[in-house]
Protein backbone atom coordinates (compact mmCIF):
# COMPACT_ATOMS: atom_id res chain seq x y z
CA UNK A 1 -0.71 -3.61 8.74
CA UNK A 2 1.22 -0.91 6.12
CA UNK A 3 3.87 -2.63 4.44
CA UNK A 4 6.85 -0.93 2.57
CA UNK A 5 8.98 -3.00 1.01
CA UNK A 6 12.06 -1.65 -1.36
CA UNK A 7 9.70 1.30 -2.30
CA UNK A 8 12.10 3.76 -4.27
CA UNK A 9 10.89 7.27 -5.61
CA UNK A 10 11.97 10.01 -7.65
CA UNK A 11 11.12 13.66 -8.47
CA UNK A 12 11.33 14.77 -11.39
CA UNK A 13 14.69 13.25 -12.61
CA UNK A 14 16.35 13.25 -8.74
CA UNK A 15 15.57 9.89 -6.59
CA UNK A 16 14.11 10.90 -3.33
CA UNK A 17 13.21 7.94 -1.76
CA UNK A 18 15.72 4.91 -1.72
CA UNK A 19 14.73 1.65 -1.41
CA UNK A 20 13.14 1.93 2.01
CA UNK A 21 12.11 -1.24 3.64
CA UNK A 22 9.58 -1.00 7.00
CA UNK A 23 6.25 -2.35 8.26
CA UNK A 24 3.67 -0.98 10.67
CA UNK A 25 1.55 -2.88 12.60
CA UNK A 26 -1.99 -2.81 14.11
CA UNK A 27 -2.02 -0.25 16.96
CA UNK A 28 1.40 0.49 16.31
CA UNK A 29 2.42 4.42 16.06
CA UNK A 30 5.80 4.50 13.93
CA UNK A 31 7.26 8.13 13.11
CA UNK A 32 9.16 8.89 10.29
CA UNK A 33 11.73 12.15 11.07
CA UNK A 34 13.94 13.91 8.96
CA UNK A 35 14.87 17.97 7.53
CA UNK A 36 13.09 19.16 5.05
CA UNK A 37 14.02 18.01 1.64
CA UNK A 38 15.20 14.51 3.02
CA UNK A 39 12.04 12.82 1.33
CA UNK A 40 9.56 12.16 3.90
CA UNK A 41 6.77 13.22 2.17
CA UNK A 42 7.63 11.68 -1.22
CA UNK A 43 7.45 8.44 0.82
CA UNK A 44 4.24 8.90 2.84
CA UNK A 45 2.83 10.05 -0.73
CA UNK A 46 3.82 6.48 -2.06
CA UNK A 47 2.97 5.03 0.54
CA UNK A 48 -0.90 6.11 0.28
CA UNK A 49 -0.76 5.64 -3.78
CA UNK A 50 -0.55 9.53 -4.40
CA UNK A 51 2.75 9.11 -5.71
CA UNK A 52 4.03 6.12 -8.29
CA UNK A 53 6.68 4.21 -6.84
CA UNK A 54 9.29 3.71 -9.16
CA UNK A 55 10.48 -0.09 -7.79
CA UNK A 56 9.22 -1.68 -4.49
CA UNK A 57 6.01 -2.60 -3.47
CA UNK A 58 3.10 -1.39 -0.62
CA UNK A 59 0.91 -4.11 1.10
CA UNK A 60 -2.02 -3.82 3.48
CA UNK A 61 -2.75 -6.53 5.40
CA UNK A 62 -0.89 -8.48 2.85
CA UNK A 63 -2.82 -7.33 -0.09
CA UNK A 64 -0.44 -5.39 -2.60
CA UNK A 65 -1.59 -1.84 -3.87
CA UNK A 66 -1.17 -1.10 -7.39
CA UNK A 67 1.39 1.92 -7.76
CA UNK A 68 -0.19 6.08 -8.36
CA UNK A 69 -3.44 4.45 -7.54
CA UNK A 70 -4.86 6.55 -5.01
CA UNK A 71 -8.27 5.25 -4.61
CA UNK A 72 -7.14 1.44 -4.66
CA UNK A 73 -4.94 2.84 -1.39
CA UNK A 74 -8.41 4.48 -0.34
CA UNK A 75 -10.33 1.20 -0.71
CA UNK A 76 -8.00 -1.01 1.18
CA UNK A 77 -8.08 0.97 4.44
CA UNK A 78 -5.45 3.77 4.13
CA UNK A 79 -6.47 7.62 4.61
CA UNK A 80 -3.71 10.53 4.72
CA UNK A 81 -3.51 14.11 6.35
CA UNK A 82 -1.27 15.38 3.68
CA UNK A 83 1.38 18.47 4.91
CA UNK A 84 -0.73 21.73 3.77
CA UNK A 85 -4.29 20.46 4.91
CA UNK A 86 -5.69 20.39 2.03
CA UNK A 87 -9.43 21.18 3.02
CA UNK A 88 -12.17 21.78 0.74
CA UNK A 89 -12.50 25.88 1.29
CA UNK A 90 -16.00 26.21 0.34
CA UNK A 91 -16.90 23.14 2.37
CA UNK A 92 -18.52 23.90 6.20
CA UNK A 93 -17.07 21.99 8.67
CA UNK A 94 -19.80 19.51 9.16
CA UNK A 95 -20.11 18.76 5.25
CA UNK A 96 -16.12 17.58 5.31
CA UNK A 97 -17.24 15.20 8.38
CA UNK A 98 -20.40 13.90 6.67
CA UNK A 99 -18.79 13.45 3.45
CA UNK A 100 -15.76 11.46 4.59
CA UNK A 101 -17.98 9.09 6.99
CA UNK A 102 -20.16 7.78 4.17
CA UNK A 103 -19.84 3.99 3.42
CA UNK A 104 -17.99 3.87 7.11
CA UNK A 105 -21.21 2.60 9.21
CA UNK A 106 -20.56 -0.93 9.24
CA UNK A 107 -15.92 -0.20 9.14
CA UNK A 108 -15.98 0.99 12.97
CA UNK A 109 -13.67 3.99 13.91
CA UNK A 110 -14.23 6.86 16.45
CA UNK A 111 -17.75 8.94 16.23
CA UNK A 112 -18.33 12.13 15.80
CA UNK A 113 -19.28 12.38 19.32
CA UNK A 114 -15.73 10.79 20.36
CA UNK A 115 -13.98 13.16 18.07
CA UNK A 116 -15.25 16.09 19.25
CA UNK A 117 -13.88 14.97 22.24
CA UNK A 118 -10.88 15.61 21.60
CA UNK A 119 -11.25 18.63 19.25
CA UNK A 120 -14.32 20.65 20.58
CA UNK A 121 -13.97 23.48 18.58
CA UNK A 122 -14.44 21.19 15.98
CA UNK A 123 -18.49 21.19 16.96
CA UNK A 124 -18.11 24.58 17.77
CA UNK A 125 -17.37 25.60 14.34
CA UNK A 126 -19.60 22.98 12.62
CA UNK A 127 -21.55 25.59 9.99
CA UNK A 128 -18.60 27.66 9.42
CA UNK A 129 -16.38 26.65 6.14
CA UNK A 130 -13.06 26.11 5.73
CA UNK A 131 -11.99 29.41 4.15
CA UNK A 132 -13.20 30.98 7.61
CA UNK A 133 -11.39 28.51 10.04
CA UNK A 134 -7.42 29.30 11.42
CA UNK A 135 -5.07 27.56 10.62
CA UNK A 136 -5.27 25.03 13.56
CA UNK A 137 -8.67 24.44 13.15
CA UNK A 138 -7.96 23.87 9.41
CA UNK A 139 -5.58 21.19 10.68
CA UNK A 140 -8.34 19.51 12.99
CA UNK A 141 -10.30 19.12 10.33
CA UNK A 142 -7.72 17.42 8.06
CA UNK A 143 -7.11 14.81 10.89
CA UNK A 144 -10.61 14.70 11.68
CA UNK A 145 -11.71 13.90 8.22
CA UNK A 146 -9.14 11.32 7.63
CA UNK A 147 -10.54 9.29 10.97
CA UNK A 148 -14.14 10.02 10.05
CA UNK A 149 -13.63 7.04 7.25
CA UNK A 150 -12.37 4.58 9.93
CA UNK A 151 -9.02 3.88 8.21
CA UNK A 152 -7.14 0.95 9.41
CA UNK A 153 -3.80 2.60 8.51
CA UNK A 154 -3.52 6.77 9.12
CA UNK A 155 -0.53 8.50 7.24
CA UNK A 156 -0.12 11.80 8.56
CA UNK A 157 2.37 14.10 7.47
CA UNK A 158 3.90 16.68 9.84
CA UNK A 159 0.43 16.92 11.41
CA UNK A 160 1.70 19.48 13.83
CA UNK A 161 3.39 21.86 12.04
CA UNK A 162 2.38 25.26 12.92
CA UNK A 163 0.28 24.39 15.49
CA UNK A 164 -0.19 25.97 18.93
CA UNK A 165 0.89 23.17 21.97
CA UNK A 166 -2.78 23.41 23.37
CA UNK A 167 -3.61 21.57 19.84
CA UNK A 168 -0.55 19.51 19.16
CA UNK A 169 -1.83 18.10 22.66
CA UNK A 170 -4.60 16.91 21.26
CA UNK A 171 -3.13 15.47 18.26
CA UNK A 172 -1.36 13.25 20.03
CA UNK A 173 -4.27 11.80 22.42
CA UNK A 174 -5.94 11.30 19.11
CA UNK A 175 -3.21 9.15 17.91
CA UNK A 176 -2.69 7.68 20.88
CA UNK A 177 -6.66 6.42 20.95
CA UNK A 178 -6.38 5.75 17.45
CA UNK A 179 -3.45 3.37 17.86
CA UNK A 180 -5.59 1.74 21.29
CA UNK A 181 -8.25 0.92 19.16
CA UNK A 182 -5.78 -1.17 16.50
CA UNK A 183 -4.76 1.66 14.01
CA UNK A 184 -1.66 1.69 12.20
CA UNK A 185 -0.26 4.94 12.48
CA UNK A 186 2.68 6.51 10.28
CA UNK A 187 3.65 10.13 10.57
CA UNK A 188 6.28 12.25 9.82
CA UNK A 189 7.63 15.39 11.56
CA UNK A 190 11.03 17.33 11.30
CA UNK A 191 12.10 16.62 14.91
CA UNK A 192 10.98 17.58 18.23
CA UNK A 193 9.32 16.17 20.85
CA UNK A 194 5.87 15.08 19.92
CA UNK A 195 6.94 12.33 17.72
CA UNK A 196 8.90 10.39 20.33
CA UNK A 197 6.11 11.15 22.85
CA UNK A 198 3.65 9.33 20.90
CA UNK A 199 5.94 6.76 18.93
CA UNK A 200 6.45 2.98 19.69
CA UNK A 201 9.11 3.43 16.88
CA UNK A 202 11.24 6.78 15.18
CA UNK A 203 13.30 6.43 12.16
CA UNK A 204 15.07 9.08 10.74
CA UNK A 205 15.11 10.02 6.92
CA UNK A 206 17.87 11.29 5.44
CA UNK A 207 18.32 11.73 1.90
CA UNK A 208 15.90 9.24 1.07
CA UNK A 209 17.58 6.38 3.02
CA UNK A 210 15.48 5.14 6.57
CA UNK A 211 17.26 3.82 9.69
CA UNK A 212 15.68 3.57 13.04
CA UNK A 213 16.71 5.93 16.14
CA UNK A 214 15.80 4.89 19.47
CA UNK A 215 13.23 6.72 20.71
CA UNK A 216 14.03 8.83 24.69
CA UNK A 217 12.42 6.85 27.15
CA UNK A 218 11.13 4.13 24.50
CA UNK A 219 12.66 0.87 24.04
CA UNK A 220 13.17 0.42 20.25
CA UNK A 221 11.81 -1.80 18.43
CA UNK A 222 13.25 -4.35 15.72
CA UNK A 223 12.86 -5.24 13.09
């Protein structure tokens, strides 16, 4: 379970994120939706320890994470597609995967096997590096990295921006198996559809402050 409790954040000298209070639990898929600007990413950023909190804390499975401390985030179960991708250029695809399952054997998760599943061109494109790929396929491999160390708690943030709706499809019967197989899932998106088609719970972001939004065709949930 990701806990957030009274987390605030700033920028520079402007406070972004204000005391925002939430959980997410096992198998649980909670979206986070706002404009640009409003501070989702600020959040998700101090949420995985990429960002220093400037108050509040972050717990997994009850254990408190030490603010800025991105590997500590790392070690207790939490892996991040940040906005951008972020993908090692020179890297092929199949030395992202191999990297980022090491030390994962014994932790669970999908296979390779079971991801490919769901993004074939993935093993289609398994000697080519990163440089070479589109941008979608970039974007596979972010996600597909993150699952490949068997996180218990996936950030991703605005996974599907860009993206063509063959492979925003897929994202979201990732997530979906993800969250069936106990995964705690937090993402953030501008709006649209795909995060109330694959949310349990949607709160909206708006100049740093979180409320929840009911969700079309999903009961909300309280908290």
């Amino acid at each position: 379970m990701l806990e957030l409790t009274a987390v605030s954040a700033w920028f520079g000298r402007a406070q972004v994120v204000r005391d925002v209070s939430f959980d997410v639990g096992p198998g649980e898929v909670a979206a986070v939706v706002g404009p640009n600007g409003a501070g989702k990413t600020t959040l998700v950023r101090a949420a995985c320890g990429l960002h220093a909190a400037r108050s509040g804390t972050v717990r997994v499975d009850g254990r408190t994470l030490p603010a800025g401390d991105p590997i500590a985030s790392a070690r207790a179960g939490i892996a991040i597609v940040p906005q951008g991708r972020r993908v090692f250029r020179s890297l092929t695809v199949a030395e992202h995967l191999t990297i980022a399952s090491r030390g994962t054997r014994d932790r669970g998760g999908l296979s390779r096997d079971e991801l490919f599943d769901v993004f074939p061109r993935l093993a289609e494109r398994l000697g080519v590096r990163a440089r070479a790929l589109s941008g979608g396929e970039q974007q596979m491999l972010a996600i597909a990295r993150a699952v490949c160390t068997a996180p218990s708690v996936l950030v991703l943030d605005e996974p599907t921006e860009g993206l063509a709706p063959a492979i925003v499809d897929a994202v979201g019967a990732l997530v979906t198996r993800l969250a069936a197989t106990g995964v705690a899932v937090l993402l953030t998106e501008q709006q649209g559809a795909f995060p109330h088609a694959v949310a349990s719970r949607v709160l909206h972001m708006h100049r740093g402050v979180v409320e929840p939004v009911a969700a079309p065709g999903r009961q909300e949930v309280a908290r």
